[in-house]
Protein backbone atom coordinates (compact mmCIF):
# COMPACT_ATOMS: atom_id res chain seq x y z
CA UNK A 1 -25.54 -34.71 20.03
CA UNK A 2 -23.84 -31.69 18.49
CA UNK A 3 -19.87 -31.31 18.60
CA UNK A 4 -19.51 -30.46 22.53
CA UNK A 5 -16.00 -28.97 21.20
CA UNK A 6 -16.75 -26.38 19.52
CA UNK A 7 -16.61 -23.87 22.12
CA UNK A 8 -18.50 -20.53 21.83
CA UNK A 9 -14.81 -18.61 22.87
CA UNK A 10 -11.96 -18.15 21.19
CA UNK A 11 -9.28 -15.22 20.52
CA UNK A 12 -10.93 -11.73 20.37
CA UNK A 13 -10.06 -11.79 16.55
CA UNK A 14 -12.38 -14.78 16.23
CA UNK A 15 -15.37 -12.65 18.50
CA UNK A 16 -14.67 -9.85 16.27
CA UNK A 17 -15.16 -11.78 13.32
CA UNK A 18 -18.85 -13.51 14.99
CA UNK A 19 -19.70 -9.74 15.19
CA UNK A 20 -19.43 -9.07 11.72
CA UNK A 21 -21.56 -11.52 10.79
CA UNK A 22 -24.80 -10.95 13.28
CA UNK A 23 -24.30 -7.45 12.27
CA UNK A 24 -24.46 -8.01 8.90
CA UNK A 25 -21.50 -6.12 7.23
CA UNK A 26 -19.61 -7.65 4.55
CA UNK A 27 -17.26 -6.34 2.86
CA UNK A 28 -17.59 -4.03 -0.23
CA UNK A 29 -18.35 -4.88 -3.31
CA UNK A 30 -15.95 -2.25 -5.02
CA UNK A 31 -13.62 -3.21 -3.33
CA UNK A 32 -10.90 -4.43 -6.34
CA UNK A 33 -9.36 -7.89 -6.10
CA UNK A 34 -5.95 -6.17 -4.93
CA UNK A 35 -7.62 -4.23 -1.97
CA UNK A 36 -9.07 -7.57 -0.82
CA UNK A 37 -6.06 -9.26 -0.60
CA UNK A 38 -4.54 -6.18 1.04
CA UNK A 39 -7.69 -6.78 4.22
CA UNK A 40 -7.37 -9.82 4.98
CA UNK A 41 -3.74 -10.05 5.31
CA UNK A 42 -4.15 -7.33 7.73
CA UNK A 43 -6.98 -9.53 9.48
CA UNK A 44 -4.65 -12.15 9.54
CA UNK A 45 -1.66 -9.95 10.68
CA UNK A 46 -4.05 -8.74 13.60
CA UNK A 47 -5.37 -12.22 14.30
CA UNK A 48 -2.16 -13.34 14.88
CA UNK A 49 -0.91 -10.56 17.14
CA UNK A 50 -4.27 -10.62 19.53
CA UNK A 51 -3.37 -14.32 19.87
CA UNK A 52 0.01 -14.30 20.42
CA UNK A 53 -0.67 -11.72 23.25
CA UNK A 54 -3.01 -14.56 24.60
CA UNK A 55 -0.48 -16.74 24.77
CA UNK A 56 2.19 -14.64 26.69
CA UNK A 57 -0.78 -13.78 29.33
CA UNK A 58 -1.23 -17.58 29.52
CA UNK A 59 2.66 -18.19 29.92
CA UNK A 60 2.98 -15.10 32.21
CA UNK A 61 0.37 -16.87 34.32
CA UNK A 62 2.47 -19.95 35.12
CA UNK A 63 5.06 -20.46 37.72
CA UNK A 64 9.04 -21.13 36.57
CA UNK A 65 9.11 -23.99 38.46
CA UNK A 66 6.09 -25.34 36.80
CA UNK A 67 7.39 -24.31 33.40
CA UNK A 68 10.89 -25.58 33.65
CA UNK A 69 9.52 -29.13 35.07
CA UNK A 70 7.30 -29.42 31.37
CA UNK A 71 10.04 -28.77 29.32
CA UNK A 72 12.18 -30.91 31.48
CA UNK A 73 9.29 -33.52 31.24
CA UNK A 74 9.51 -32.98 27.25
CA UNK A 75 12.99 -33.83 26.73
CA UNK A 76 12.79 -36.77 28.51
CA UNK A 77 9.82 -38.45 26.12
CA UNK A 78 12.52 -38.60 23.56
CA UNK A 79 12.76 -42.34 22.48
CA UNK A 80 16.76 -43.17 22.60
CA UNK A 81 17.98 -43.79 18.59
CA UNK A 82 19.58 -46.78 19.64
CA UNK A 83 16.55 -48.09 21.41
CA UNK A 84 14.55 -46.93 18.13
CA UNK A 85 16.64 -48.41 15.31
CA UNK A 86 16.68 -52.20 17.38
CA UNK A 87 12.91 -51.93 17.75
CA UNK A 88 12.28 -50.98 14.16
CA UNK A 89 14.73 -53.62 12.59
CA UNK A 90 12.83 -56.64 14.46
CA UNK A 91 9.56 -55.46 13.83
CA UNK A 92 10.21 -54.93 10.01
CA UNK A 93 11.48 -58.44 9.84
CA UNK A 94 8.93 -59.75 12.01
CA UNK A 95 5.99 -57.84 9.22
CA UNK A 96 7.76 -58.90 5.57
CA UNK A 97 8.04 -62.55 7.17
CA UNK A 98 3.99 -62.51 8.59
CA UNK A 99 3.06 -61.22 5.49
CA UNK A 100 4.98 -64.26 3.12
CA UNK A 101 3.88 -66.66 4.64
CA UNK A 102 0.08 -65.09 4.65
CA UNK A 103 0.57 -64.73 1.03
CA UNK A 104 1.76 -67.67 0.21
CA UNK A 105 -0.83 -69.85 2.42
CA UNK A 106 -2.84 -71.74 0.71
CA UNK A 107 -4.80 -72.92 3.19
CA UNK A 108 -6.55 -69.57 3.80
CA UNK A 109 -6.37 -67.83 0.46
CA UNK A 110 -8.66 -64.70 1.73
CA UNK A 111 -5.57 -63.52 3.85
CA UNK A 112 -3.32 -63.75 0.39
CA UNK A 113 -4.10 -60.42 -0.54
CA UNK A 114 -3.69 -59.01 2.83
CA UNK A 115 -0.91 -56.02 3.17
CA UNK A 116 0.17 -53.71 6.29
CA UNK A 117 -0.99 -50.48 7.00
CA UNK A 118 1.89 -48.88 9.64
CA UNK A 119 -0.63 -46.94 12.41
CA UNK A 120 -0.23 -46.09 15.83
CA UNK A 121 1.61 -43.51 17.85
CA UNK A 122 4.91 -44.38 16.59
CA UNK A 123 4.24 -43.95 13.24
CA UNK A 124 2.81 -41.13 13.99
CA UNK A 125 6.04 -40.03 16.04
CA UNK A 126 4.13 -39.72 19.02
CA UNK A 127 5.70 -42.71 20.82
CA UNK A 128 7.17 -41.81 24.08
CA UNK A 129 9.64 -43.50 26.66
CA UNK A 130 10.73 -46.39 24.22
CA UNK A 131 9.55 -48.32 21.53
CA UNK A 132 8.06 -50.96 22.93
CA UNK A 133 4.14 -51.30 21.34
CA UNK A 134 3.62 -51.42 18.22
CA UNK A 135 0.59 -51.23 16.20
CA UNK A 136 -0.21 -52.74 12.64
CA UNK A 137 -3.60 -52.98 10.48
CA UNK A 138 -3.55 -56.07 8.16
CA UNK A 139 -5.33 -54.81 5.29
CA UNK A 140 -8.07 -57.22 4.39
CA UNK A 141 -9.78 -57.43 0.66
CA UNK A 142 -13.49 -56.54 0.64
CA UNK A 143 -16.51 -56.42 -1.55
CA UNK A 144 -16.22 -53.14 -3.50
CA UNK A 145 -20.27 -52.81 -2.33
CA UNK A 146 -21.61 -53.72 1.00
CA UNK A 147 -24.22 -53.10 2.98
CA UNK A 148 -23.06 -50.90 7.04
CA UNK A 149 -26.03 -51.89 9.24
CA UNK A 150 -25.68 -48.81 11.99
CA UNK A 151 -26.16 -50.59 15.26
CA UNK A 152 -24.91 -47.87 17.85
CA UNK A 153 -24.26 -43.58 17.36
CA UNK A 154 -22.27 -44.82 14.39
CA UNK A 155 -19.20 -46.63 15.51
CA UNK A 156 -20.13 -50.22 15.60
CA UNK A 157 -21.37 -51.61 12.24
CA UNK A 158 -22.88 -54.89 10.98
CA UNK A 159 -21.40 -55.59 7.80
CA UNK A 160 -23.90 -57.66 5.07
CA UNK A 161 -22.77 -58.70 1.48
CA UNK A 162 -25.41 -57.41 -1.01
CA UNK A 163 -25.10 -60.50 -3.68
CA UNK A 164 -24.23 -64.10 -3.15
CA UNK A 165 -20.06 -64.63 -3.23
CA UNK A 166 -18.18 -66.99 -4.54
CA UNK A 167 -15.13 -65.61 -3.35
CA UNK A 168 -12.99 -66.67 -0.53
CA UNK A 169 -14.66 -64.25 1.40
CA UNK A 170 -17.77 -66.72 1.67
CA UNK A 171 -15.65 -68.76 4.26
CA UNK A 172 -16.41 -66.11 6.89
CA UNK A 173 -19.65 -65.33 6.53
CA UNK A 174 -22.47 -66.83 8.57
CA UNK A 175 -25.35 -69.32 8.06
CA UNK A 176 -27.51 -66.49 6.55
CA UNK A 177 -24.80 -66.36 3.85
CA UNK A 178 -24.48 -62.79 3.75
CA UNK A 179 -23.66 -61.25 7.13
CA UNK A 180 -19.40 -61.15 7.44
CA UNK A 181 -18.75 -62.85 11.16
CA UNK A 182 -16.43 -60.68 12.60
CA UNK A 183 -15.20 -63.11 15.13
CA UNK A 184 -14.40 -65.89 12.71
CA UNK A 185 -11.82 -63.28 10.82
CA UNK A 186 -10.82 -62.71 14.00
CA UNK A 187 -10.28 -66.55 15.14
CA UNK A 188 -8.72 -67.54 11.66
CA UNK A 189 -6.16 -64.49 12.18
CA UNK A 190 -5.21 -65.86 15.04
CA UNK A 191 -4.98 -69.89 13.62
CA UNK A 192 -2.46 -68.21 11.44
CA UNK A 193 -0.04 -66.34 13.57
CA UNK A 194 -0.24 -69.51 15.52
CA UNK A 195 0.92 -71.30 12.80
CA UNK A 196 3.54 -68.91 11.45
CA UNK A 197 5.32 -68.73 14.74
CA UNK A 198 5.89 -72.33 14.48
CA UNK A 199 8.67 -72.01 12.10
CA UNK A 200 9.63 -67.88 12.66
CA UNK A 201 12.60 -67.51 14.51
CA UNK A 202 12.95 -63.71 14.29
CA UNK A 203 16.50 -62.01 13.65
CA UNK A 204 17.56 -61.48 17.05
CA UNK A 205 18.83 -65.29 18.62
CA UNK A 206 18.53 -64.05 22.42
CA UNK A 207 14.49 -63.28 21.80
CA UNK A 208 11.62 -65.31 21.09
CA UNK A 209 8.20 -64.19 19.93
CA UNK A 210 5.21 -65.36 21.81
CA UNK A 211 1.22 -65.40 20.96
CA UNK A 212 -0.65 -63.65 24.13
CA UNK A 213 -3.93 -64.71 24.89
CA UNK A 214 -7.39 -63.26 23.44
CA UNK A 215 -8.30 -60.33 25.11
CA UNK A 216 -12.25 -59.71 25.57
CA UNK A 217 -13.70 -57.30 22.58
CA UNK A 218 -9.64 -56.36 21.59
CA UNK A 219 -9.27 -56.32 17.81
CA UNK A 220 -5.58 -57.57 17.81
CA UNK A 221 -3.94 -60.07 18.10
CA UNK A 222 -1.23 -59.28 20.29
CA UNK A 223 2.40 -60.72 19.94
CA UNK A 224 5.44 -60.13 22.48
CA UNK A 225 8.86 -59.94 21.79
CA UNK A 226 10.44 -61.47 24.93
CA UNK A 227 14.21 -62.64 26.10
CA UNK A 228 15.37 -66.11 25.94
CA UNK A 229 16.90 -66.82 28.97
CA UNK A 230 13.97 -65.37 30.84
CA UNK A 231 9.67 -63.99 30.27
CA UNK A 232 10.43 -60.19 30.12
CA UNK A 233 8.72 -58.77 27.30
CA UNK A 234 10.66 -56.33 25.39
CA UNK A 235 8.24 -55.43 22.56
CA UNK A 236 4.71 -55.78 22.07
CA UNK A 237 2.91 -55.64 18.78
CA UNK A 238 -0.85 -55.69 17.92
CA UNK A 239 -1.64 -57.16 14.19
CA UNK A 240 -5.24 -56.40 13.83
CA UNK A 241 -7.24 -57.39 10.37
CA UNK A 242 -9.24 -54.69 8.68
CA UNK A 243 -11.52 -54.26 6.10
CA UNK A 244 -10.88 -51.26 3.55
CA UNK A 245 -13.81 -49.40 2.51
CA UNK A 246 -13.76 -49.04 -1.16
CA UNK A 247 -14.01 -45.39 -2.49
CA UNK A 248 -16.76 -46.10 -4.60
CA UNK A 249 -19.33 -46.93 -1.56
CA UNK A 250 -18.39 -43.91 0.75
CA UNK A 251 -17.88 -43.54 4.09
CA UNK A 252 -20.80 -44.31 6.46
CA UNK A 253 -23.91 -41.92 7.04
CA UNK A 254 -23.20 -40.88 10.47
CA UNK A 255 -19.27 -39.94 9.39
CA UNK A 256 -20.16 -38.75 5.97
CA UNK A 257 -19.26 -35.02 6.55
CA UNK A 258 -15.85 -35.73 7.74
CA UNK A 259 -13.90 -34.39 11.07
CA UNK A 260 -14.49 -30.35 11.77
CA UNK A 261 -11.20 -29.39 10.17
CA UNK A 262 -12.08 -26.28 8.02
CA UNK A 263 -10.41 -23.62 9.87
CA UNK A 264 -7.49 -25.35 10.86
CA UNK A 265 -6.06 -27.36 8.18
CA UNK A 266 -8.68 -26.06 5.25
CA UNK A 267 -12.12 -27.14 3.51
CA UNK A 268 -9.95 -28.66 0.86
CA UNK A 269 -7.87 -30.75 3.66
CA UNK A 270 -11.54 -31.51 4.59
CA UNK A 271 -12.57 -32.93 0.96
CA UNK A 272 -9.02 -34.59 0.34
CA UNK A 273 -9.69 -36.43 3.81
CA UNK A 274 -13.09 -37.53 3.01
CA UNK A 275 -11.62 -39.35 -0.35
CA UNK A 276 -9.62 -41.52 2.32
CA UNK A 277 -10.83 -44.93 2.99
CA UNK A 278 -11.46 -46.10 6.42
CA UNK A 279 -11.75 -49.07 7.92
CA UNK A 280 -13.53 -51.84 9.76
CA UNK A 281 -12.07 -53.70 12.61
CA UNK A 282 -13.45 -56.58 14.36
CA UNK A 283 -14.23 -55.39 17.50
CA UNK A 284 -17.39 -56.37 19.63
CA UNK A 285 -19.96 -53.96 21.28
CA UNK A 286 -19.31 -53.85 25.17
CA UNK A 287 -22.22 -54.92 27.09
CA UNK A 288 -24.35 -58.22 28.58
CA UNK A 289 -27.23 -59.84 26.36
CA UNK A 290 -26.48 -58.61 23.46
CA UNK A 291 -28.05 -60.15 20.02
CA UNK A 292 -26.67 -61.98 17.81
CA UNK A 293 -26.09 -59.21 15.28
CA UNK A 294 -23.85 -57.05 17.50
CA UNK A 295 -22.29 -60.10 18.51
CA UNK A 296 -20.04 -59.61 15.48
CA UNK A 297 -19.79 -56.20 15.12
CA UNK A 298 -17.32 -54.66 13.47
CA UNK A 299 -16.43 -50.23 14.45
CA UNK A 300 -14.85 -48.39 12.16
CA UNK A 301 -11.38 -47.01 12.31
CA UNK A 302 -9.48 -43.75 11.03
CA UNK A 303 -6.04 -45.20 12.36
CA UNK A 304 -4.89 -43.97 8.96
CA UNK A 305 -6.47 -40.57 9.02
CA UNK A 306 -5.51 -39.68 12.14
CA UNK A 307 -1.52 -40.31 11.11
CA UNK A 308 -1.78 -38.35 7.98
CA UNK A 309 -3.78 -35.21 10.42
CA UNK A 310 -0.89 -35.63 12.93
CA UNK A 311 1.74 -35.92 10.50
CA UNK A 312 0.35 -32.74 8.46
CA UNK A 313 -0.50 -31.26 11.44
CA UNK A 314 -0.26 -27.09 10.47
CA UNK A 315 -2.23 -24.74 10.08
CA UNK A 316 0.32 -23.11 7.30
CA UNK A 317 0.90 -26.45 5.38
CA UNK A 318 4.98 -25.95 6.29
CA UNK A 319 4.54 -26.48 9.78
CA UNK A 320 7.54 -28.59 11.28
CA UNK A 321 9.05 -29.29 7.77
CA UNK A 322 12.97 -28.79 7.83
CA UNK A 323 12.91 -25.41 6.98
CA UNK A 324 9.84 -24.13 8.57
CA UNK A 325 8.59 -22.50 11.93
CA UNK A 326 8.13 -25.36 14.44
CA UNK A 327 5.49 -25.86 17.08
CA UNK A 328 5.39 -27.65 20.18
CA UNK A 329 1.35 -29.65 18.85
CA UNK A 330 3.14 -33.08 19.03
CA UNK A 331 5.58 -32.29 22.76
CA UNK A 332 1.96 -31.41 23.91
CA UNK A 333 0.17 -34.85 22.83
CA UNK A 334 3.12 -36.87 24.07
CA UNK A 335 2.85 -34.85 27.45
CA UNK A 336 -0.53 -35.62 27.58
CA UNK A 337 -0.31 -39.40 26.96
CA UNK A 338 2.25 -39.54 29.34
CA UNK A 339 0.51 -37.76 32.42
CA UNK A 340 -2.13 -40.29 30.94
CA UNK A 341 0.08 -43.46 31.62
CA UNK A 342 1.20 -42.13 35.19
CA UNK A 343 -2.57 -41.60 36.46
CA UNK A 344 -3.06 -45.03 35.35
CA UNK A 345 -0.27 -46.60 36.59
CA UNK A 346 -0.87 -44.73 40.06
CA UNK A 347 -4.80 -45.71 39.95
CA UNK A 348 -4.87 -48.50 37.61
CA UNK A 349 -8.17 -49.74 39.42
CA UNK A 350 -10.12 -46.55 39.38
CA UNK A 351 -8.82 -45.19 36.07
CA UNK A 352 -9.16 -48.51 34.46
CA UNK A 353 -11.31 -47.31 31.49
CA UNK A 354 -8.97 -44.50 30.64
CA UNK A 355 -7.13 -45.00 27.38
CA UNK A 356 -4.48 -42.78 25.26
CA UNK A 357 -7.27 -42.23 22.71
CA UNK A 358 -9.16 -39.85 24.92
CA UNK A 359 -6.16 -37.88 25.04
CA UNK A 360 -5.71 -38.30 21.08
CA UNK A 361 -9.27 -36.94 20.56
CA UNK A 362 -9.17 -34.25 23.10
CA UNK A 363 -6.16 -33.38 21.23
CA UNK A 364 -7.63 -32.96 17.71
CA UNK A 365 -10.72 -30.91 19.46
CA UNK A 366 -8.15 -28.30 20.60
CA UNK A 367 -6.23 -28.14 17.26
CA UNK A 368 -9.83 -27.44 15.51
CA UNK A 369 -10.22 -24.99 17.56
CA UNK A 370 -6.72 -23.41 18.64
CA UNK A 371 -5.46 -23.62 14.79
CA UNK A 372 -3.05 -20.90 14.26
CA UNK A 373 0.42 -22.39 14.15
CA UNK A 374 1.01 -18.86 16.54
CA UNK A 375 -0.59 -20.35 18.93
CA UNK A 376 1.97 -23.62 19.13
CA UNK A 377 4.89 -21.52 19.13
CA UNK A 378 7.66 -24.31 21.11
CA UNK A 379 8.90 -21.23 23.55
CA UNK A 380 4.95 -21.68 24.26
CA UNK A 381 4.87 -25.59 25.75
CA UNK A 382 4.21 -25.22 29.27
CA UNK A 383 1.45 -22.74 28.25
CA UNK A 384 -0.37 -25.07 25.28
CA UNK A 385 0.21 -28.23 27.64
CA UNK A 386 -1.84 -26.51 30.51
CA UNK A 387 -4.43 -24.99 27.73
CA UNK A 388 -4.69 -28.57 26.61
CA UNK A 389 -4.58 -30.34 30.00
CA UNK A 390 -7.43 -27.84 31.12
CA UNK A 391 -9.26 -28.84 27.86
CA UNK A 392 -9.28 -33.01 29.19
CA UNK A 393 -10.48 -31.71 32.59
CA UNK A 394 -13.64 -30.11 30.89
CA UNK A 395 -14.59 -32.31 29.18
CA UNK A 396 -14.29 -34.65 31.89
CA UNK A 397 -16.36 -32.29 33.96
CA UNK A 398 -18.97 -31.89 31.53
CA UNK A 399 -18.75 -35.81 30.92
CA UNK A 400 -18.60 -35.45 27.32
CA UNK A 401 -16.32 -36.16 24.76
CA UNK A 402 -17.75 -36.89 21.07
CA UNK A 403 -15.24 -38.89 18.95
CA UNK A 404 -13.72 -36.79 16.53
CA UNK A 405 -14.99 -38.14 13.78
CA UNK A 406 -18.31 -39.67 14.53
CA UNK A 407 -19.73 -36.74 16.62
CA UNK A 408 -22.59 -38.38 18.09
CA UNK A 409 -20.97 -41.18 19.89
CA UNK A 410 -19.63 -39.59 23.34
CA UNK A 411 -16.45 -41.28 24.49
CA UNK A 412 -17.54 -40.05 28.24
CA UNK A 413 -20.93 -41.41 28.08
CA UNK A 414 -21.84 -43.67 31.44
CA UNK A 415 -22.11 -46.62 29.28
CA UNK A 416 -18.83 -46.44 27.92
CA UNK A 417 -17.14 -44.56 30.67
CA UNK A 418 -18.41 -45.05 34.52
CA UNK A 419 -19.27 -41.80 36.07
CA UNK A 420 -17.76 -43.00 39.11
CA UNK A 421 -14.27 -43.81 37.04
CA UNK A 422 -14.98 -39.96 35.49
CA UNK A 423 -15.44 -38.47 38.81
CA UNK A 424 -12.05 -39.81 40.03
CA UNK A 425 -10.13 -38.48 36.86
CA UNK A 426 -11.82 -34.88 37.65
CA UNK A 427 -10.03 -35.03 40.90
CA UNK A 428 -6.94 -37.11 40.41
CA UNK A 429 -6.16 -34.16 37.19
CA UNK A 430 -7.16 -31.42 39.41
CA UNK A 431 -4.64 -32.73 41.96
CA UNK A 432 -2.02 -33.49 39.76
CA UNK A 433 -2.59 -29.35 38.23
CA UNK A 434 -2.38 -28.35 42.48
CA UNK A 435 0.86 -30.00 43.16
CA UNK A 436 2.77 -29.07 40.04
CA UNK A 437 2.01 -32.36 37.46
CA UNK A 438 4.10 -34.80 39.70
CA UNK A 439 2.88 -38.05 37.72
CA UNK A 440 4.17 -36.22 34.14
CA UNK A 441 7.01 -38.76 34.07
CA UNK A 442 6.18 -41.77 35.02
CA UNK A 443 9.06 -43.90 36.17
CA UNK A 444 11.03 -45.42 33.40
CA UNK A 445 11.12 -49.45 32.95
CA UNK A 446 14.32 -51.31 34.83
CA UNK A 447 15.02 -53.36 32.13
CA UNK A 448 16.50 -51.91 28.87
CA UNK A 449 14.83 -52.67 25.76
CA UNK A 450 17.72 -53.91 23.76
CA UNK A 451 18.44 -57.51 24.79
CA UNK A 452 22.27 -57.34 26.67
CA UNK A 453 24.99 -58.60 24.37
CA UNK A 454 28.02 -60.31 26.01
CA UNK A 455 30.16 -57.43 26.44
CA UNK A 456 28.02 -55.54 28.40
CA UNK A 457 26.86 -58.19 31.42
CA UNK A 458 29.39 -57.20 33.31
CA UNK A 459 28.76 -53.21 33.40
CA UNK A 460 25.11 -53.87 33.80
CA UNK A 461 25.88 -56.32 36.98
CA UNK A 462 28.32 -53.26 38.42
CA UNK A 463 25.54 -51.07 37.67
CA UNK A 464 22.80 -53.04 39.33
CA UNK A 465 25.12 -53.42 42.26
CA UNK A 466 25.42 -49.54 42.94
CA UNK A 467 22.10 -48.52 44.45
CA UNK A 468 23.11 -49.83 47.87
CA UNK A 469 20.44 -49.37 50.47
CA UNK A 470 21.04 -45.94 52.32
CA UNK A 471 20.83 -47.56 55.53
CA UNK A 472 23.05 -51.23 54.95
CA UNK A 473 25.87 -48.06 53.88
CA UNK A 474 24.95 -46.81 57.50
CA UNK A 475 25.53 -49.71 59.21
CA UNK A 476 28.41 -50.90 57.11
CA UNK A 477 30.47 -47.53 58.15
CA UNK A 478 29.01 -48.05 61.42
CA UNK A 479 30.73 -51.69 62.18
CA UNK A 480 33.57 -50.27 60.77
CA UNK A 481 34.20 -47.59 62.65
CA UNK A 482 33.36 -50.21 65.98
CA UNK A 483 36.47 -52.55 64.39
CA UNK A 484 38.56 -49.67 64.27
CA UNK A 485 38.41 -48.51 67.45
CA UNK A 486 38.59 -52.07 69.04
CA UNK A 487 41.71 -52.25 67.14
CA UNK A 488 43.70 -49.26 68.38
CA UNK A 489 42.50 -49.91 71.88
CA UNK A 490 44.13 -53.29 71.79
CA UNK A 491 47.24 -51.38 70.14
């Protein structure tokens, strides 16, 4: 299946440009090198105008109301720095302490090598509310050669040794002696946590760190962070083991041309990106009866690529940077993920299969194809949001969705996503666009994150005691008012 995203419309600069071509007239040849420079920054100075123009009809086009409630919205996905520089102190001592005691187990010595790879949507500052999931890739040593058996569109792999190994690698592998058991990396990862928690206190006395239990085809192994005196998880961190691709073999065949990034971030972006390394995770195909090969599958990852596209995320190179132009690309993902959490929050039954990755990758569609930083402009947020919010809703329509990277493997297909689940998100997002995005801010957690210190019980019990009930205030001044009366009668 071709790239679904690539949409035939785009800014009447771009339709301009597609009737050049059919018609057949480049440019010159005597024209000098000066003169050429001289055209196409006038192409681009045009470009940019015709789109801009686009934008203000789109902004034009939405209500003040609607507009001031995003921006609102926007502000209030900022993570609190308090909240931020707790969060980030435990989990840094909880990751340098995991990874000493890996290294310096001699029990397992496959996982002495190992070293973390910081993913996930806060490293990618994408995090919204608070900081309360974390995600971390335990880089695992692999064969610099090895055989990536295809077994779906190409996401899920079977990974095969070429040669014989005497290496601690050989521990995982199965009776065939060359096929890498996906579940038994997964099984031994967890053994170890297990056994490092045993003597890991953390840095924080009034928490404790507990193991949660295997979750069917999850990759992680998922940790929370909860209070002593009581089971509220605070934090919760996923440590999941994967295997680096070595630059020498190359990324798969299906994924070998890389994501569809030439006219936004360049073709060289493109070739710099393709000299990445991705990654193998072991995650199982979904389905009943399956063999014994996909059994332990393993699907590759970009977790890594995807932070250095977000992070770099302009069109210009100096998008964002301290003394640059900045966009609103990032207020417009974090929008999205959280309109994502209140649908599922509101209909976790029938929106059960929804994840923040469809968001992600309907997000890096749009930026492939909306690329001029012009068109991110942050007096522009309501407008992009919508653009972008519309752009979920068609594909959802159209129940298609190809991963961003491996373009063949629909993220919207039945199999993976119920059409009866897609059906429902057509209507609960067409909804939520009618009645002015009510579910954009979810309701905030009760409990802070920070564990309470001493000092501040007693403002936190005076401010849990303040939401009285509207109507125990009613009858309260009610009775009152009775007493009073009884008592200047009797006077």
């Amino acid at each position: 299946m071709d790239r679904d995203l690539k949409h035939r419309g785009g800014s009447p600069a771009e339709a301009r440009q597609r009737k050049v071509v059919i018609r057949g007239d480049p440019s010159p040849p005597c024209l000098t090198p000066a003169r050429q420079r001289q055209k196409v920054q006038l192409q681009q100075q045009s470009s940019t105008t015709e789109e801009g123009s686009v934008v203000d009809e789109e902004s034009a086009s939405i209500s003040p109301e609607l507009a001031s409630w995003i921006k609102l919205s926007a502000k209030d996905l900022k993570i609190r720095q308090a909240d931020r520089c707790w969060a980030a102190e435990v989990v840094k001592d909880f990751r340098e302490n995991l990874l000493k005691f890996l290294r310096s187990s001699s029990d397992q010595p496959f996982f002495q090598s190992a070293d973390f790879l910081n993913t996930g949507s806060y490293f990618e500052k994408v995090k919204i509310h608070s900081p309360d999931e974390f995600d971390m890739m335990l880089k695992l040593k692999a064969p610099s050669r090895f055989n990536m058996k295809q077994l779906d569109d190409g996401l899920f792999y079977q990974i095969e040794l070429n040669r014989p190994t005497r290496s601690p690698i050989q521990a995982f592998l199965l009776e065939n002696e060359h096929t890498l058991s996906s579940s038994k990396v997964l099984s031994e990862m967890h053994r170890l946590v297990r056994k490092f928690l045993k003597t890991y206190k953390g840095n924080d006395e009034q928490c404790r760190w507990e193991m949660n239990r295997k979750r069917l085809n999850s990759p992680a192994v998922t940790l929370s962070l909860c209070r002593t005196e009581n089971s509220d998880e605070l934090i919760s961190v996923d440590v999941v083991p994967a295997l680096e691709v070595h630059p020498s073999q190359g990324w798969p065949l299906a994924v070998r041309n890389g994501p569809d990034v030439d006219n936004w971030l360049g073709k060289k972006v493109r070739q710099e990106i393709k000299q990445l390394p991705c990654f193998f995770v072991p995650k199982r195909l979904k389905g009943r009866n399956l063999s014994e090969e996909a059994k332990e599958s393993w699907r590759i990852s970009f977790s890594l690529i995807e932070k250095k596209i977000i992070t770099c995320h302009g069109n210009t190179k100096t998008c964002c940077e301290s003394n640059a132009t900045k966009c609103c690309r990032k207020q417009c993902l974090m929008l999205l993920k959280s309109l994502i959490e209140g649908l599922k929050q509101r209909f976790p039954k029938e929106l059960n299969d929804l994840c923040s990755y469809h968001g992600k990758t309907v997000f890096l569609h749009t930026l492939s194809i909306r690329f001029n930083d012009s068109m991110w402009a942050c007096q522009q947020l309501p407008a992009c949001f919508l653009h972008l919010l519309g752009a979920l809703q068609d594909h959802a329509q159209r129940g298609s969705l190809p991963h961003f990277f491996v373009p063949k493997c629909n993220l919207f297909s039945p199999a993976i996503f119920p059409r009866k689940a897609l059906a429902f998100l057509v209507s609960a997002l067409e909804e939520q666009k009618r009645e002015g995005l009510p579910l954009l801010k979810p309701p905030a957690p009760v409990s802070p994150l920070k564990p309470m210190t001493p000092y501040s019980e007693p403002s936190s019990l005076l401010t849990a005691v303040q939401p009285v009930d509207a109507t125990f205030k009613s009858k309260l001044v009610l009775v009152f008012a009775v007493a009073l009366v009884c008592v200047l009668f009797l006077m």
